[in-house]
PDB file of N, CA and C in Angstrom:
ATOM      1  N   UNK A   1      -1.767  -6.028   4.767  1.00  0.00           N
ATOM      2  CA  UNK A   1      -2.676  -6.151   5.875  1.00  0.00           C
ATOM      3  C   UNK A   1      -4.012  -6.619   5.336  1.00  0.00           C
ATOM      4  N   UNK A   2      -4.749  -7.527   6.088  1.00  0.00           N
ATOM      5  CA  UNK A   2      -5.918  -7.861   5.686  1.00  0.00           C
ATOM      6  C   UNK A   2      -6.852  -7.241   6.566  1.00  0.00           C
ATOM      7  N   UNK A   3      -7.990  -7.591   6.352  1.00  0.00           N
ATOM      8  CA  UNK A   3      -9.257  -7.170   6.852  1.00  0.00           C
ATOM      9  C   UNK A   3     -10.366  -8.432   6.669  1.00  0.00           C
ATOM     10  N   UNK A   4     -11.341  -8.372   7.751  1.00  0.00           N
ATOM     11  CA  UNK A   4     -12.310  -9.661   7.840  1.00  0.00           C
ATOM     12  C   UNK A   4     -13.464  -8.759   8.172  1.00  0.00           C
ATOM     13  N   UNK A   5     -14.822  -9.359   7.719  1.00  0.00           N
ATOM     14  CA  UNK A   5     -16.145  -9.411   7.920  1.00  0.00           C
ATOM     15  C   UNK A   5     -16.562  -9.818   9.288  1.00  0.00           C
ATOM     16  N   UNK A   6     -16.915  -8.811  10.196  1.00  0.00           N
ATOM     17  CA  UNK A   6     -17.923  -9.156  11.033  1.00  0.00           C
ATOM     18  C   UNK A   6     -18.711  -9.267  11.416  1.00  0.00           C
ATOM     19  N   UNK A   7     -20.090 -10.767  11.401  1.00  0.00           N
ATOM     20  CA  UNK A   7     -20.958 -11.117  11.198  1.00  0.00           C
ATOM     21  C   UNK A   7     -21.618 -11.213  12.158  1.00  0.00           C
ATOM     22  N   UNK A   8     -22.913 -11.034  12.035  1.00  0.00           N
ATOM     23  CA  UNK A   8     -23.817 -11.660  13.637  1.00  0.00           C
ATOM     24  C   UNK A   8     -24.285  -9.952  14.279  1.00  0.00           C
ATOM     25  N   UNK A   9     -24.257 -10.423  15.246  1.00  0.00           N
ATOM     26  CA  UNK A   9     -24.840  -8.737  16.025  1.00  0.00           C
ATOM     27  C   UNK A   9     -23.936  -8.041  16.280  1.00  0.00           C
ATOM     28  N   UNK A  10     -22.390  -7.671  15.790  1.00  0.00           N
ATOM     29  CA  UNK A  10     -21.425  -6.935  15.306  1.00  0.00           C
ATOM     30  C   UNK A  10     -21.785  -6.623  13.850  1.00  0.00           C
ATOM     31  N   UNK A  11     -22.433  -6.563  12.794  1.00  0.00           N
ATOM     32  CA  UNK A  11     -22.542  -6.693  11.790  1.00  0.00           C
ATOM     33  C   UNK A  11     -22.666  -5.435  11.316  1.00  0.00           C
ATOM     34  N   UNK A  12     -23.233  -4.810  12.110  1.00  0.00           N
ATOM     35  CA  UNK A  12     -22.875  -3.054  11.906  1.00  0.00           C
ATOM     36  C   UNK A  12     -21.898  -2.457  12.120  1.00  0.00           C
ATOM     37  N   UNK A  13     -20.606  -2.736  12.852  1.00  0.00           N
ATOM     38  CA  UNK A  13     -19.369  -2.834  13.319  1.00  0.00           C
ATOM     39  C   UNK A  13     -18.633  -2.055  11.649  1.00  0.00           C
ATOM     40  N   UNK A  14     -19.029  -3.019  10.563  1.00  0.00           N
ATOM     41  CA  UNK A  14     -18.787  -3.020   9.137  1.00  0.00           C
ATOM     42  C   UNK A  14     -16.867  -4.135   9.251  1.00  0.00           C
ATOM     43  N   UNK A  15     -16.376  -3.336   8.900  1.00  0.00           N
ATOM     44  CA  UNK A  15     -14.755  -4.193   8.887  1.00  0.00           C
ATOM     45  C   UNK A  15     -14.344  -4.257  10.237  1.00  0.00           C
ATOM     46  N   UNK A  16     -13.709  -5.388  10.330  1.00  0.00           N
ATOM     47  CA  UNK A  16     -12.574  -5.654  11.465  1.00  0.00           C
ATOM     48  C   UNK A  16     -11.391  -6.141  11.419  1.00  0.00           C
ATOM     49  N   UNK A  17     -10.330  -5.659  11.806  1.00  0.00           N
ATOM     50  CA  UNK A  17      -8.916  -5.812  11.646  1.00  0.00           C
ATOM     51  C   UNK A  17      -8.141  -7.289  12.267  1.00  0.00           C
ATOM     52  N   UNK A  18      -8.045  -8.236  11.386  1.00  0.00           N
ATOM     53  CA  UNK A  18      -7.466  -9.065  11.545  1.00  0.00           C
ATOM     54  C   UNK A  18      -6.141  -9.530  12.401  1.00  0.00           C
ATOM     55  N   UNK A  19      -6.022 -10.349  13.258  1.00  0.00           N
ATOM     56  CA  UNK A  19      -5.041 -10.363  14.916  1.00  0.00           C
ATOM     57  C   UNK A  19      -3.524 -10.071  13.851  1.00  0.00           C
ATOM     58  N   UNK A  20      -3.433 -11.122  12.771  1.00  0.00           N
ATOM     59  CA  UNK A  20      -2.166 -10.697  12.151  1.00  0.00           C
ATOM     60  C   UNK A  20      -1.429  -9.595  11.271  1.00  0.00           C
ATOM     61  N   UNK A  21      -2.791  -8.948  11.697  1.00  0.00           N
ATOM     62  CA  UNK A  21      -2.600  -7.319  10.632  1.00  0.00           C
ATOM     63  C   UNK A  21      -2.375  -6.384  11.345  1.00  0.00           C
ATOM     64  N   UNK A  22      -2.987  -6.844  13.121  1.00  0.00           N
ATOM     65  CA  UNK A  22      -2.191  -6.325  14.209  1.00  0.00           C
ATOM     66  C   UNK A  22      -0.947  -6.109  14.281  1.00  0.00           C
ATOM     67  N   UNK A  23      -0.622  -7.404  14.418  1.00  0.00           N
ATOM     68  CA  UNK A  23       0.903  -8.029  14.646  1.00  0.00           C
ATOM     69  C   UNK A  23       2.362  -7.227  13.670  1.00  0.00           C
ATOM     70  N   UNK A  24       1.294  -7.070  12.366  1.00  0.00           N
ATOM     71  CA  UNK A  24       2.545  -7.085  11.264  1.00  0.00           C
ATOM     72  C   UNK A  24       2.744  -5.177  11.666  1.00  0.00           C
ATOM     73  N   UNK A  25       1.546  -4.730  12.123  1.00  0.00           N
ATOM     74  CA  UNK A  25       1.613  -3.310  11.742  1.00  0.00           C
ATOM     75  C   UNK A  25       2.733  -2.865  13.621  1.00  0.00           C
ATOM     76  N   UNK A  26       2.648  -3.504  14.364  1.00  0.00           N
ATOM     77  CA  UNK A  26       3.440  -3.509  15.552  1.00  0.00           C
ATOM     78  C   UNK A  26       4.971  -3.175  15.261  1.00  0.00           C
ATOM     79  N   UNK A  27       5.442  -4.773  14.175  1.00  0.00           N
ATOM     80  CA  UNK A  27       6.610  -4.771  13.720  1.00  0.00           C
ATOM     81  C   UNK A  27       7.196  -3.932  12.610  1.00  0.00           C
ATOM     82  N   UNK A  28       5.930  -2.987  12.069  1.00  0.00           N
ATOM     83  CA  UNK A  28       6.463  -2.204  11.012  1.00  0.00           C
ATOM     84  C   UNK A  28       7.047  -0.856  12.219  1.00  0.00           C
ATOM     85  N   UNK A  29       6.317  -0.621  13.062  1.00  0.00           N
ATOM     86  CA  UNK A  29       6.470   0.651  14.137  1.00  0.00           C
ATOM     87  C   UNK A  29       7.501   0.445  14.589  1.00  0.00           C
ATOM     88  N   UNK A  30       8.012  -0.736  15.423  1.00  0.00           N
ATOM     89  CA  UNK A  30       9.396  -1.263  16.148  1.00  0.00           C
ATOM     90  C   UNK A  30      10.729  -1.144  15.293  1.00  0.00           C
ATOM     91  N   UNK A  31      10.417  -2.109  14.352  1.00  0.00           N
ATOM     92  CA  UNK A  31      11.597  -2.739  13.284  1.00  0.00           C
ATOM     93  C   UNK A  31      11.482  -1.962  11.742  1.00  0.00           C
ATOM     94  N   UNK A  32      10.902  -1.280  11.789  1.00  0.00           N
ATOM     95  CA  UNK A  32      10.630  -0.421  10.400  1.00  0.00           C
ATOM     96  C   UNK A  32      10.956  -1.435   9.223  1.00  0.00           C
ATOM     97  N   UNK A  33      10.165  -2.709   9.746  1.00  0.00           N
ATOM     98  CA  UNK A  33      10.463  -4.245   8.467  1.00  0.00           C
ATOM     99  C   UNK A  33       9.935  -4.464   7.548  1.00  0.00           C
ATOM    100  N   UNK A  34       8.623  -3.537   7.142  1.00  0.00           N
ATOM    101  CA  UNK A  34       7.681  -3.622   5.588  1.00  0.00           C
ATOM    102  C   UNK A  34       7.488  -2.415   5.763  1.00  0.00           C
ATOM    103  N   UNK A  35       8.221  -2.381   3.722  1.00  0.00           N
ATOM    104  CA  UNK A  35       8.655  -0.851   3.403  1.00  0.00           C
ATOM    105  C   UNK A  35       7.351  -0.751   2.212  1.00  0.00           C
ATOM    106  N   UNK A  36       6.618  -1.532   1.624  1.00  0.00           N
ATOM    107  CA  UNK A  36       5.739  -2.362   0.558  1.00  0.00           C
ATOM    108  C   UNK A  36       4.428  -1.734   1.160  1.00  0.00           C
ATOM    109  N   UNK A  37       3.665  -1.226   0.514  1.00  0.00           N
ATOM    110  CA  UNK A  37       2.097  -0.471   0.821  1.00  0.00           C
ATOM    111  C   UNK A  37       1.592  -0.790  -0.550  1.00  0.00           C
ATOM    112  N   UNK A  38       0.118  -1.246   0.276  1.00  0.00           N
ATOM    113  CA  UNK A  38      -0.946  -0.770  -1.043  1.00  0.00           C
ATOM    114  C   UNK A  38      -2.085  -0.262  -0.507  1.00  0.00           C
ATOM    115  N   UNK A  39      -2.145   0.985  -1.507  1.00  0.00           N
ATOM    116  CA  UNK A  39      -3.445   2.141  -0.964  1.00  0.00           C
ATOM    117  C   UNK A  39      -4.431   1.690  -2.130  1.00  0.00           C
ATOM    118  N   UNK A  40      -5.498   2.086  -1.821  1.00  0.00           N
ATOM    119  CA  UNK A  40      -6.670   2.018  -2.231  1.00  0.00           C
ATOM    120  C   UNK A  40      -6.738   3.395  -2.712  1.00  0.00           C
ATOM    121  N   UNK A  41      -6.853   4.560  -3.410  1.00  0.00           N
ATOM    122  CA  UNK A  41      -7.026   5.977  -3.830  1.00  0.00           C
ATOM    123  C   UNK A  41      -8.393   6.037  -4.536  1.00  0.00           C
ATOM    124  N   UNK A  42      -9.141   7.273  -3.556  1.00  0.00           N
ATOM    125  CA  UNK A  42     -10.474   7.470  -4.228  1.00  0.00           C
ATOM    126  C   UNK A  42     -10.258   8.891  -4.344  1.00  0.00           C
ATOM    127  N   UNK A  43     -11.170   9.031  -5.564  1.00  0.00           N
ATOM    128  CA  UNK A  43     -11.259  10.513  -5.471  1.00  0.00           C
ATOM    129  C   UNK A  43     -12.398  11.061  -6.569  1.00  0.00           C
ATOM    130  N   UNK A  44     -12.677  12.262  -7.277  1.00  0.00           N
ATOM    131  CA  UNK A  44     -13.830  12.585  -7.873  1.00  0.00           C
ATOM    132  C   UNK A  44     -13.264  13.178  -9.281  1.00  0.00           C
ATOM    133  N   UNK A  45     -13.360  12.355 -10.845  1.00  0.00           N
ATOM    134  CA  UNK A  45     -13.710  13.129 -11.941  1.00  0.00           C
ATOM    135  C   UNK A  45     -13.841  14.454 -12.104  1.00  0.00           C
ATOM    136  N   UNK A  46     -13.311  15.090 -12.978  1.00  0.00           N
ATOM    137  CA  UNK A  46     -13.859  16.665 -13.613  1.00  0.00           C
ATOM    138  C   UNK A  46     -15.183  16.316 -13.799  1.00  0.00           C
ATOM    139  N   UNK A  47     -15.980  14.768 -14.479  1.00  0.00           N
ATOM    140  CA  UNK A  47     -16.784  15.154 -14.496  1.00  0.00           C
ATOM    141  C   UNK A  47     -18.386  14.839 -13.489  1.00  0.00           C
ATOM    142  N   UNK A  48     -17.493  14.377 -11.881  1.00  0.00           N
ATOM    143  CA  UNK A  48     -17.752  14.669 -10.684  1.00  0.00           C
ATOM    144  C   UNK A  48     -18.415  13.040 -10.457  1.00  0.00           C
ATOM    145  N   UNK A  49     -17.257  12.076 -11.036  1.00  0.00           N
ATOM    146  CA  UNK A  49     -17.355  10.606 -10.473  1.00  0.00           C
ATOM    147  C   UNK A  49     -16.810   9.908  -9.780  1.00  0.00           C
ATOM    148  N   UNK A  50     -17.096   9.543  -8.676  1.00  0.00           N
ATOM    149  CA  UNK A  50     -16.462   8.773  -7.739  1.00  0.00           C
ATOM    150  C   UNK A  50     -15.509   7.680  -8.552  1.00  0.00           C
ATOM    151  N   UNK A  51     -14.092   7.658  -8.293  1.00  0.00           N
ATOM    152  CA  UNK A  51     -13.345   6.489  -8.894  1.00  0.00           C
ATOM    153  C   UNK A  51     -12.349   6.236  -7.911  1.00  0.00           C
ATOM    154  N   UNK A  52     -12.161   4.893  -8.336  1.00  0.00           N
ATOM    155  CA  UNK A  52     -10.980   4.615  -7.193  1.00  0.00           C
ATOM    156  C   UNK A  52     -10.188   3.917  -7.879  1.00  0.00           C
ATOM    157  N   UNK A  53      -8.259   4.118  -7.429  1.00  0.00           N
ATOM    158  CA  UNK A  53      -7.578   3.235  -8.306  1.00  0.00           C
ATOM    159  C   UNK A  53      -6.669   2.986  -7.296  1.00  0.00           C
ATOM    160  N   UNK A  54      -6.194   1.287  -6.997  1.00  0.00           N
ATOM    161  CA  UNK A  54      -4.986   0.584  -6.679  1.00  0.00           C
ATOM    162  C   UNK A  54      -3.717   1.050  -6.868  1.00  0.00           C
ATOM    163  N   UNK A  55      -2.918   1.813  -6.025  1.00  0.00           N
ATOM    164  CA  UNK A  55      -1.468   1.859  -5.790  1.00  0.00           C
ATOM    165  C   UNK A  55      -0.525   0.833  -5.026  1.00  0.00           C
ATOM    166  N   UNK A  56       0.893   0.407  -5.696  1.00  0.00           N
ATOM    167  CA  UNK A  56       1.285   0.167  -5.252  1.00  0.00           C
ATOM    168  C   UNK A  56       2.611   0.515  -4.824  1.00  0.00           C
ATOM    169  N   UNK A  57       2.894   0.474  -3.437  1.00  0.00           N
ATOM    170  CA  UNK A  57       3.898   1.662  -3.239  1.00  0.00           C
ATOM    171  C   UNK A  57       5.093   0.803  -2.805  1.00  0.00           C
ATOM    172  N   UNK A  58       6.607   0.732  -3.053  1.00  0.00           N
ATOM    173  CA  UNK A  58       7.811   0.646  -3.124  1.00  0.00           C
ATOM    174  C   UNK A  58       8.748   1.530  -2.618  1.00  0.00           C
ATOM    175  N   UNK A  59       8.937   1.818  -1.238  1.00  0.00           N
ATOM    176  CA  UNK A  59       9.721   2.688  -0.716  1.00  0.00           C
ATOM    177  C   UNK A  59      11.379   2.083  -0.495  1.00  0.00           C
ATOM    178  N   UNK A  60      12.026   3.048  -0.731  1.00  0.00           N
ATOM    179  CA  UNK A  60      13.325   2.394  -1.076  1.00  0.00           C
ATOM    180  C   UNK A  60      14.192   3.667  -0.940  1.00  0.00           C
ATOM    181  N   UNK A  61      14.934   4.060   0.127  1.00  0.00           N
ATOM    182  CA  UNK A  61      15.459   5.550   0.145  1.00  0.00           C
ATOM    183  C   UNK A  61      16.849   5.014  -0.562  1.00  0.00           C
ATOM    184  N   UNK A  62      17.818   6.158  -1.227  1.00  0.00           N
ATOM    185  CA  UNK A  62      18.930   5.865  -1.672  1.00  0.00           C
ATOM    186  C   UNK A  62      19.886   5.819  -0.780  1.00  0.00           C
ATOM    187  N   UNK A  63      19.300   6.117   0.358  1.00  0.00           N
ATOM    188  CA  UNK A  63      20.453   5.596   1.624  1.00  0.00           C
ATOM    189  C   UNK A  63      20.783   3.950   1.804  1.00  0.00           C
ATOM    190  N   UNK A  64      19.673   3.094   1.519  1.00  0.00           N
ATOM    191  CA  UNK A  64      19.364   1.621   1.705  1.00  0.00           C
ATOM    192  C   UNK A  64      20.929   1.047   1.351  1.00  0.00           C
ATOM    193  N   UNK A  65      21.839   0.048   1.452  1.00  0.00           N
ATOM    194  CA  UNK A  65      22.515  -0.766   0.670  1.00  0.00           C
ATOM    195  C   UNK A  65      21.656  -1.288   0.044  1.00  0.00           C
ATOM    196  N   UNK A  66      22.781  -1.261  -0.616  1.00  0.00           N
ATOM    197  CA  UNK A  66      22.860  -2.472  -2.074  1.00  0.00           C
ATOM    198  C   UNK A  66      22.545  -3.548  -1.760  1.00  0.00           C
ATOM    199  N   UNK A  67      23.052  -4.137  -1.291  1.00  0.00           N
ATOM    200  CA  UNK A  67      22.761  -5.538  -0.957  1.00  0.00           C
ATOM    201  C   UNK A  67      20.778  -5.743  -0.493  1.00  0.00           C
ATOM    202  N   UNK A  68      20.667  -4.920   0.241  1.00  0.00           N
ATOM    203  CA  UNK A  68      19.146  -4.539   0.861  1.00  0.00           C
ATOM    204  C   UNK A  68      18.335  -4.583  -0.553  1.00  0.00           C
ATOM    205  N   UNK A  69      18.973  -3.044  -1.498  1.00  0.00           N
ATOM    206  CA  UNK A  69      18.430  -2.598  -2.462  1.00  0.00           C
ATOM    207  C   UNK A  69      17.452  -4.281  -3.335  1.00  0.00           C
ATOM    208  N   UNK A  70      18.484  -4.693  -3.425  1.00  0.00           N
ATOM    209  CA  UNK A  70      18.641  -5.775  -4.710  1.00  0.00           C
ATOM    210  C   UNK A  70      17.307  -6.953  -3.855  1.00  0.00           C
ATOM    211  N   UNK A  71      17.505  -7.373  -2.933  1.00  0.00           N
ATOM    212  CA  UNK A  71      17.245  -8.121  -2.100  1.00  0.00           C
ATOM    213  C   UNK A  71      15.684  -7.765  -2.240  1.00  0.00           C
ATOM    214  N   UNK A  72      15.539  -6.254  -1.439  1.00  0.00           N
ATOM    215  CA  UNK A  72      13.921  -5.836  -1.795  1.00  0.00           C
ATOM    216  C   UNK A  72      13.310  -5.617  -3.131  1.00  0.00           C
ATOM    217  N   UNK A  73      13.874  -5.476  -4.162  1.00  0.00           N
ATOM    218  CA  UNK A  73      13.592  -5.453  -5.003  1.00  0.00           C
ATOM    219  C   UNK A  73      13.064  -6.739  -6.308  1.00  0.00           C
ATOM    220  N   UNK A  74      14.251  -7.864  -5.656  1.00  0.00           N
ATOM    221  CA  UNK A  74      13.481  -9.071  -6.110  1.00  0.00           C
ATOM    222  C   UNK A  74      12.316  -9.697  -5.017  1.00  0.00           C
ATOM    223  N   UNK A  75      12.207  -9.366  -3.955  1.00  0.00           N
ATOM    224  CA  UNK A  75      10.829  -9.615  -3.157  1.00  0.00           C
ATOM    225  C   UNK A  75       9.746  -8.944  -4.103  1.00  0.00           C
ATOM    226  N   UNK A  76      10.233  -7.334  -4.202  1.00  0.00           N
ATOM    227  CA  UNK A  76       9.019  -6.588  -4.824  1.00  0.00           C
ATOM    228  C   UNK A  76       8.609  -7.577  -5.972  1.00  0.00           C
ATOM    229  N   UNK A  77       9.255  -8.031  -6.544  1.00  0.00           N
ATOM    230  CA  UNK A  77       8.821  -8.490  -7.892  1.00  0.00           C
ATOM    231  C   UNK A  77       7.967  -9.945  -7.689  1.00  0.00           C
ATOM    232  N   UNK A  78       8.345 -10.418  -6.939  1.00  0.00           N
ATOM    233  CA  UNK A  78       7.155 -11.730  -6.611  1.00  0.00           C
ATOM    234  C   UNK A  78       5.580 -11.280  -6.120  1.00  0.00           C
ATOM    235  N   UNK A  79       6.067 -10.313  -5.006  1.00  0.00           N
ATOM    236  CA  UNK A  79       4.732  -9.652  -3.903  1.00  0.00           C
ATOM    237  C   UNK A  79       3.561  -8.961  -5.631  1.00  0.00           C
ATOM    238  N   UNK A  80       4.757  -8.316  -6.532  1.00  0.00           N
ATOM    239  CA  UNK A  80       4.267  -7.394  -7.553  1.00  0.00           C
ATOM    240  C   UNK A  80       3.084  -8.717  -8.187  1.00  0.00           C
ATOM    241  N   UNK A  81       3.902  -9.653  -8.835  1.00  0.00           N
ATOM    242  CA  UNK A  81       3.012 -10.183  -9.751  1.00  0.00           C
ATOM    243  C   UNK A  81       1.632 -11.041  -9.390  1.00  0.00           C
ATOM    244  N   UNK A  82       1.844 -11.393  -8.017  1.00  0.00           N
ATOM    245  CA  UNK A  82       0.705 -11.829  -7.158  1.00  0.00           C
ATOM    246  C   UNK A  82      -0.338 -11.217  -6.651  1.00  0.00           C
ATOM    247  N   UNK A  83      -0.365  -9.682  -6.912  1.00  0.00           N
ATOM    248  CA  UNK A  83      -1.239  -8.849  -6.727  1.00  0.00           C
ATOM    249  C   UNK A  83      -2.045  -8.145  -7.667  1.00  0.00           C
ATOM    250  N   UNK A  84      -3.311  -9.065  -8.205  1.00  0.00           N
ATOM    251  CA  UNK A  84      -3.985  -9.127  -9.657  1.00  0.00           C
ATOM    252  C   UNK A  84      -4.840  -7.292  -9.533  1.00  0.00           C
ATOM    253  N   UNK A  85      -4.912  -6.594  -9.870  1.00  0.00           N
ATOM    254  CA  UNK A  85      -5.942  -5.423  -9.849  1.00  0.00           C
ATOM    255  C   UNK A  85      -5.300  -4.068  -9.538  1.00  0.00           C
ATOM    256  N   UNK A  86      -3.916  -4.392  -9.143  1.00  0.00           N
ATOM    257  CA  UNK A  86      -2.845  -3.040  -8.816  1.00  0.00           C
ATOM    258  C   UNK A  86      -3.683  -2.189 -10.022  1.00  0.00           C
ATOM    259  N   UNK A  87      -3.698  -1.185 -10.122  1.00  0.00           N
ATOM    260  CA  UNK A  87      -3.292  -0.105 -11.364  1.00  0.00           C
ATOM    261  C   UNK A  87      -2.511   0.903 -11.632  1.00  0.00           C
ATOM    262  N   UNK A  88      -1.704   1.249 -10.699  1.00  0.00           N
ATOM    263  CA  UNK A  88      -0.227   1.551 -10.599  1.00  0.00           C
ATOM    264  C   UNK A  88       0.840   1.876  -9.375  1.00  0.00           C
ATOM    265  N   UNK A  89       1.851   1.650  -9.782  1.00  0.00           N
ATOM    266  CA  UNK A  89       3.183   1.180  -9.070  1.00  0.00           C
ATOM    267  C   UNK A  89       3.801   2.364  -9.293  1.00  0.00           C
ATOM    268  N   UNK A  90       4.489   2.767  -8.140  1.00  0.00           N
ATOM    269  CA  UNK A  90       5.549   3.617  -7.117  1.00  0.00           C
ATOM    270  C   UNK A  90       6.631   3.381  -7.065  1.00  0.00           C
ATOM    271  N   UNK A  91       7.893   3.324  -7.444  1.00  0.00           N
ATOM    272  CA  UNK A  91       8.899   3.374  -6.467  1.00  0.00           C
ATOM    273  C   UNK A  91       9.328   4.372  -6.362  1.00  0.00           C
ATOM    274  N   UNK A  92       8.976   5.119  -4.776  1.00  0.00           N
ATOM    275  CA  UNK A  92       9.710   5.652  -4.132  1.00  0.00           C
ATOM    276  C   UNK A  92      11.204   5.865  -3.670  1.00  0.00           C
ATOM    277  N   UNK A  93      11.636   6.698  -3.944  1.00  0.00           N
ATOM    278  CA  UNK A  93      12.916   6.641  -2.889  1.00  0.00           C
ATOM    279  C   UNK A  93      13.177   8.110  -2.084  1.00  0.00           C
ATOM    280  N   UNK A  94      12.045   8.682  -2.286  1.00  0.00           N
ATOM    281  CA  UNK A  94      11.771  10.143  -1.270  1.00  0.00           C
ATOM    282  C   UNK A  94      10.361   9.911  -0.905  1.00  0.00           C
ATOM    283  N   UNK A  95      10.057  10.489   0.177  1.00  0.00           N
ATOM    284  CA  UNK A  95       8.645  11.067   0.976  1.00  0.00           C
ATOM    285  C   UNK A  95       8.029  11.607  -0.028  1.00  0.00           C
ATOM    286  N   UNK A  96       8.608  12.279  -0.605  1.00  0.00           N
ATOM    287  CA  UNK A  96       7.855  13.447  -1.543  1.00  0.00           C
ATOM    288  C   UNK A  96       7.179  13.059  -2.935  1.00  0.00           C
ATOM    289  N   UNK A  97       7.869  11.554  -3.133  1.00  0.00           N
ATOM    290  CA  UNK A  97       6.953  10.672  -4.422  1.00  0.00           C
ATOM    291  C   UNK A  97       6.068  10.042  -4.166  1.00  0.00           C
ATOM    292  N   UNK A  98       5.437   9.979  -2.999  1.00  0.00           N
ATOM    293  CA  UNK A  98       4.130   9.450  -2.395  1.00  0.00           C
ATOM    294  C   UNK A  98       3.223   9.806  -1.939  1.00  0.00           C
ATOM    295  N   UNK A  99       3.299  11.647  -2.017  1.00  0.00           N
ATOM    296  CA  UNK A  99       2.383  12.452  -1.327  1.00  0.00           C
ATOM    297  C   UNK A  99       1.107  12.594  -2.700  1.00  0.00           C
ATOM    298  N   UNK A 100       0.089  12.790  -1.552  1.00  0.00           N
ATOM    299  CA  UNK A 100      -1.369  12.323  -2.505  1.00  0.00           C
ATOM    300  C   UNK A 100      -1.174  13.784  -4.020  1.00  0.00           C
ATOM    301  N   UNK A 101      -0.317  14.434  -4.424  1.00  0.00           N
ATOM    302  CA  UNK A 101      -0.618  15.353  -5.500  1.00  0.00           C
ATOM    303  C   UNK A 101       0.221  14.186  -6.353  1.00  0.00           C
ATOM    304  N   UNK A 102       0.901  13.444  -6.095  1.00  0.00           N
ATOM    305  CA  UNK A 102       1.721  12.897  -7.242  1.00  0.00           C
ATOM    306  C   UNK A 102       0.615  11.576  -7.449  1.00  0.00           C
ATOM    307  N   UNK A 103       0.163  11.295  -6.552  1.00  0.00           N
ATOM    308  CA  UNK A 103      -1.050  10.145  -6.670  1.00  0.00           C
ATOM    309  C   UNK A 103      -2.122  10.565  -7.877  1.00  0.00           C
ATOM    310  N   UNK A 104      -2.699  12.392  -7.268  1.00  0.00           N
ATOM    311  CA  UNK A 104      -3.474  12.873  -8.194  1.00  0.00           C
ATOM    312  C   UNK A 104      -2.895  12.682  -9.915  1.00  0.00           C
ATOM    313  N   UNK A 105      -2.095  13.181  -9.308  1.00  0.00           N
ATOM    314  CA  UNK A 105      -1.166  13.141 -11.051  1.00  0.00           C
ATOM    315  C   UNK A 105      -1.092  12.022 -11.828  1.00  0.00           C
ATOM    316  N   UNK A 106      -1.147  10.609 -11.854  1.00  0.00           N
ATOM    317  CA  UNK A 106      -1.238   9.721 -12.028  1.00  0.00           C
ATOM    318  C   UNK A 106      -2.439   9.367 -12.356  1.00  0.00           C
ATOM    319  N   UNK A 107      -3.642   9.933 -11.758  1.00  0.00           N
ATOM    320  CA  UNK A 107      -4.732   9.250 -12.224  1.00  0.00           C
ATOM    321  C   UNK A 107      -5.817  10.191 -12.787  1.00  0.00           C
ATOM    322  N   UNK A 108      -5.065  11.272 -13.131  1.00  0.00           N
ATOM    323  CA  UNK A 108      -5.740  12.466 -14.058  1.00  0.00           C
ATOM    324  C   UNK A 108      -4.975  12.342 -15.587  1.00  0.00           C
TER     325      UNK A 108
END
């Protein structure tokens, strides 16, 4: 999903959500068709510094076929290398490998 700058006397507005970031997030609700996330994770140092690090998340339950499996997985790998600043990668295949303590864990 992207995001755009809105300029002029909206400018305090700060971000605005782009018509096709609409669109895509519609078809993720309907068609459950992008399984692929990237979070932004902020959070605070022991020694009480704001940091933030790039996830990228790969959901993939072991219910999926094979055929699916393989399929999303060489997508992942194109979407992967085109995305310069990630600082780390997920694959999921439970709810429970994406909840923000395993995030913490990762960047402690």
């Amino acid at each position: 999903m992207s995001f755009r700058f809105r300029g002029g006397s909206n400018a305090s507005s700060g971000m605005g959500v782009a018509e096709h970031c609409k669109g895509t997030f519609l078809e993720l609700q309907r068609k459950k068709a992008h399984r692929y996330a990237v979070y932004d994770f902020d959070f605070v140092t022991s020694d009480n510094c704001q940091k933030s690090k790039i996830f990228f998340i790969a959901w993939s339950p072991e219910s999926s076929r094979i055929r699916a499996k393989m399929l999303y997985a060489t997508s992942k790998g194109r979407l992967r290398h085109d995305l310069d600043g990630v600082h780390y990668e997920i694959q999921a295949t439970d709810s429970t490998e994406m909840e923000l303590d395993v995030l913490r864990e990762r960047v402690y």
